[in-house]
Protein backbone atom coordinates (compact mmCIF):
# COMPACT_ATOMS: atom_id res chain seq x y z
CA UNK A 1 0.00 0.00 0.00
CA UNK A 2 1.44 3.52 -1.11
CA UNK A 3 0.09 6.29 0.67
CA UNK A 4 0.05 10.04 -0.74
CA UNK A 5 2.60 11.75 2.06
CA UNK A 6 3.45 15.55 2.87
CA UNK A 7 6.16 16.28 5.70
CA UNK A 8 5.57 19.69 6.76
CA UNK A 9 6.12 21.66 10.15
CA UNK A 10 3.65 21.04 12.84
CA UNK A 11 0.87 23.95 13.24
CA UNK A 12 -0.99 25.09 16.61
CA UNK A 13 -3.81 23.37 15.43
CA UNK A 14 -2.23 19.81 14.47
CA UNK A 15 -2.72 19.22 18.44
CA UNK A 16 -5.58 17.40 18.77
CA UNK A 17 -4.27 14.41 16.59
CA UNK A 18 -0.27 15.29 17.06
CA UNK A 19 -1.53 14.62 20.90
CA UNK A 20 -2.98 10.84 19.74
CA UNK A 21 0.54 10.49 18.03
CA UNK A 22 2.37 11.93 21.24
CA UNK A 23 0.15 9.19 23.70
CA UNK A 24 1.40 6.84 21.05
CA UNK A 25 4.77 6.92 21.45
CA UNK A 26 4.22 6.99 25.39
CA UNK A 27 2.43 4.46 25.47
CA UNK A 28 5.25 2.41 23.33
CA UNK A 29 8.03 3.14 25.59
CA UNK A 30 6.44 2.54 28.46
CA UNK A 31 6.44 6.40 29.50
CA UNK A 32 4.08 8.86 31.23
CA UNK A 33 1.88 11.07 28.74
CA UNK A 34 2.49 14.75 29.91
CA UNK A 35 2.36 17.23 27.07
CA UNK A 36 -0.28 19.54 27.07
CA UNK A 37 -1.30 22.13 24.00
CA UNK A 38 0.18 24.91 25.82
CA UNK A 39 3.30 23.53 26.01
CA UNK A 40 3.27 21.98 22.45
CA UNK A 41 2.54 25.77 21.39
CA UNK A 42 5.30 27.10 23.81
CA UNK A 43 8.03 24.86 22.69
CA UNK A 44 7.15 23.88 18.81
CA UNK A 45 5.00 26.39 17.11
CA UNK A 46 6.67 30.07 15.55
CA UNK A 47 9.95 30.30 13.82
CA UNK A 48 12.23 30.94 17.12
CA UNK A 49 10.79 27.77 18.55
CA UNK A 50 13.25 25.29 20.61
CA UNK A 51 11.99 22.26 19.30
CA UNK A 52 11.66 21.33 15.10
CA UNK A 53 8.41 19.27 14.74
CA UNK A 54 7.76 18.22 11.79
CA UNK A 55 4.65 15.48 11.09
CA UNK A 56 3.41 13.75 7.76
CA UNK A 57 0.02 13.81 6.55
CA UNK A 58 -1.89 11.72 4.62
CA UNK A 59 -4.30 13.52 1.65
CA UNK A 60 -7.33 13.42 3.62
CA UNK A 61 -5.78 15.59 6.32
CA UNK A 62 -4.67 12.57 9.08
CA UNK A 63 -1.83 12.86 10.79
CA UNK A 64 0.16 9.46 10.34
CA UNK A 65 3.52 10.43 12.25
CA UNK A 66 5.85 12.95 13.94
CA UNK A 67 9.46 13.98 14.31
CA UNK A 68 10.82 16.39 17.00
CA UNK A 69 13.98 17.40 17.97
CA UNK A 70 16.14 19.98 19.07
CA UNK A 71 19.68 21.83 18.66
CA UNK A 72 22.72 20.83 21.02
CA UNK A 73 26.02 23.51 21.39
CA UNK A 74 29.52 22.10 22.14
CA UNK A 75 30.63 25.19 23.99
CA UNK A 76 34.38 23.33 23.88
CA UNK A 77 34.43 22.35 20.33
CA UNK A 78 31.88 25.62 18.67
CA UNK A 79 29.55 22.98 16.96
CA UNK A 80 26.00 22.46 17.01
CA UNK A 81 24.68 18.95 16.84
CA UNK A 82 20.91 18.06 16.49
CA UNK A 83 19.00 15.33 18.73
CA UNK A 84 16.39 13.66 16.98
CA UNK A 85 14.35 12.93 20.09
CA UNK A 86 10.98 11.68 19.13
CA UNK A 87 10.24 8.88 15.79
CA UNK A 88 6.51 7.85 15.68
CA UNK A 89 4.04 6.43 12.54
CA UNK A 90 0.83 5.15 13.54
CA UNK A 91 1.11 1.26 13.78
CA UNK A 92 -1.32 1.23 10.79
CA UNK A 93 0.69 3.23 8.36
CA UNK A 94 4.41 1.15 9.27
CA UNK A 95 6.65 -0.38 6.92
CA UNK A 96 5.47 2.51 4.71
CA UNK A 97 9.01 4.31 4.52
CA UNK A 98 7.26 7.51 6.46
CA UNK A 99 9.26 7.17 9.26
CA UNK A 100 12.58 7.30 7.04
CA UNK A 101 11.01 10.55 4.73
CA UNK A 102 10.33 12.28 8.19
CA UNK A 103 14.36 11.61 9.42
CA UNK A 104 15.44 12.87 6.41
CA UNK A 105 13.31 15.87 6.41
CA UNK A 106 14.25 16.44 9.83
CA UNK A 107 17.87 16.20 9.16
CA UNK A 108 17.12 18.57 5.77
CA UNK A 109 15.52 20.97 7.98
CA UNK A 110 17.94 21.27 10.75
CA UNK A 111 21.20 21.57 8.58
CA UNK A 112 19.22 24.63 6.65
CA UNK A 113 18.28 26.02 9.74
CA UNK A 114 21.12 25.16 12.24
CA UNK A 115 24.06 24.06 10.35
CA UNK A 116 24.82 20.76 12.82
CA UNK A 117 28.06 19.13 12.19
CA UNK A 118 25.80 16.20 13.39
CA UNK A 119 23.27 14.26 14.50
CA UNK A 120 21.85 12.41 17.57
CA UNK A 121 19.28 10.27 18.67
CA UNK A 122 19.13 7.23 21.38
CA UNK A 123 16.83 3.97 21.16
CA UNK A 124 15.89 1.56 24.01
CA UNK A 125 18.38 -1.36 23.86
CA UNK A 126 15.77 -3.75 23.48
CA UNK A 127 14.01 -2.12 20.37
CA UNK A 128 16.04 -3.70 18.04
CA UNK A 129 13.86 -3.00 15.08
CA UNK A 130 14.70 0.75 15.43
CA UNK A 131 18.15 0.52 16.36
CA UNK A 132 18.16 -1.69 12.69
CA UNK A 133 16.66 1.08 11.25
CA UNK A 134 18.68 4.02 12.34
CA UNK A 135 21.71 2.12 11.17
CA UNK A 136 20.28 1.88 7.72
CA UNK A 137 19.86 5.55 7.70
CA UNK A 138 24.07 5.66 8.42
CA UNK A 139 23.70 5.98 12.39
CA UNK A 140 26.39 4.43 14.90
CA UNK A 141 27.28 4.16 17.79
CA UNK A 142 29.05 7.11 19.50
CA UNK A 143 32.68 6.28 19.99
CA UNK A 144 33.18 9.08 22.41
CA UNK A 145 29.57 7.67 24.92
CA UNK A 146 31.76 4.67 26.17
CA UNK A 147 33.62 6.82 28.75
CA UNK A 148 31.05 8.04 29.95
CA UNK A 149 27.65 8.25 31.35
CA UNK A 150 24.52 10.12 31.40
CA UNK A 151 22.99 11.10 34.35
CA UNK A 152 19.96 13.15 35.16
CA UNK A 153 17.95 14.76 38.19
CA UNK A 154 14.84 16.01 38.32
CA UNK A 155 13.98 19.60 39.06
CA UNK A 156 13.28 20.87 42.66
């Protein structure tokens, strides 16, 4: 099945199925749904926005899948890399070749944009079938991530 696809930047009013799309991906990785509209508008809407979202939509108007990510500055080295941080097509609409035309629009857009010298993303170890895919798309591991380690804390 070959759908009719546009990539394009996500609008204000994309929300109320880019939301289904969001819970989607939650609900895949096993993580708590917290975005609201607000937010979504705050972070990925106007042309100074943080975060590039870009989604693909079928002729009829549906939203099928997303992209999102964001710059990253080496103060050290003076380069700008780009983390891909969110992948998701509907389950119906998979093994379509969306989710590759929205990395490489993603990647297209950021280097216009941004100029990154490169680009980032992680995957759970146990979802092989993306960490297949990103490698197919010329991803590897980072040399440089096996001496060290990422930690996090949460806000107070």
């Amino acid at each position: 099945m070959t759908i009719s696809l546009r990539v394009r930047p996500a609008r204000s009013d994309d929300w109320a199925q880019l939301e289904t799309l969001v819970a989607g991906i939650c609900r895949f990785h096993g993580d708590e749904y917290g975005l609201t509209k607000s937010q979504f508008d705050g972070l990925a809407i106007g042309e100074s926005a943080p975060v590039t979202v870009l989604v693909a939509e079928e002729e009829s108007g549906l939203l099928v899948g997303f992209v999102a990510g964001f710059a990253l500055y080496s103060f050290q080295q003076g380069e700008t890399a780009f983390e891909i941080q969110n992948l998701y097509v509907a389950e119906a609409f998979r093994r379509q070749r969306i989710g590759e035309v929205l990395m490489l629009s993603i990647m297209q857009t950021a280097r216009r944009r941004l100029g990154p010298v490169s680009f980032r993303l992680g995957a759970l170890n146990w979802n092989e079938a993306a960490l297949e895919f990103y490698k197919q798309l010329g991803f590897a591991p980072n040399p440089h991530s096996k001496d060290s380690v990422r930690l996090m804390r949460r806000a107070i």
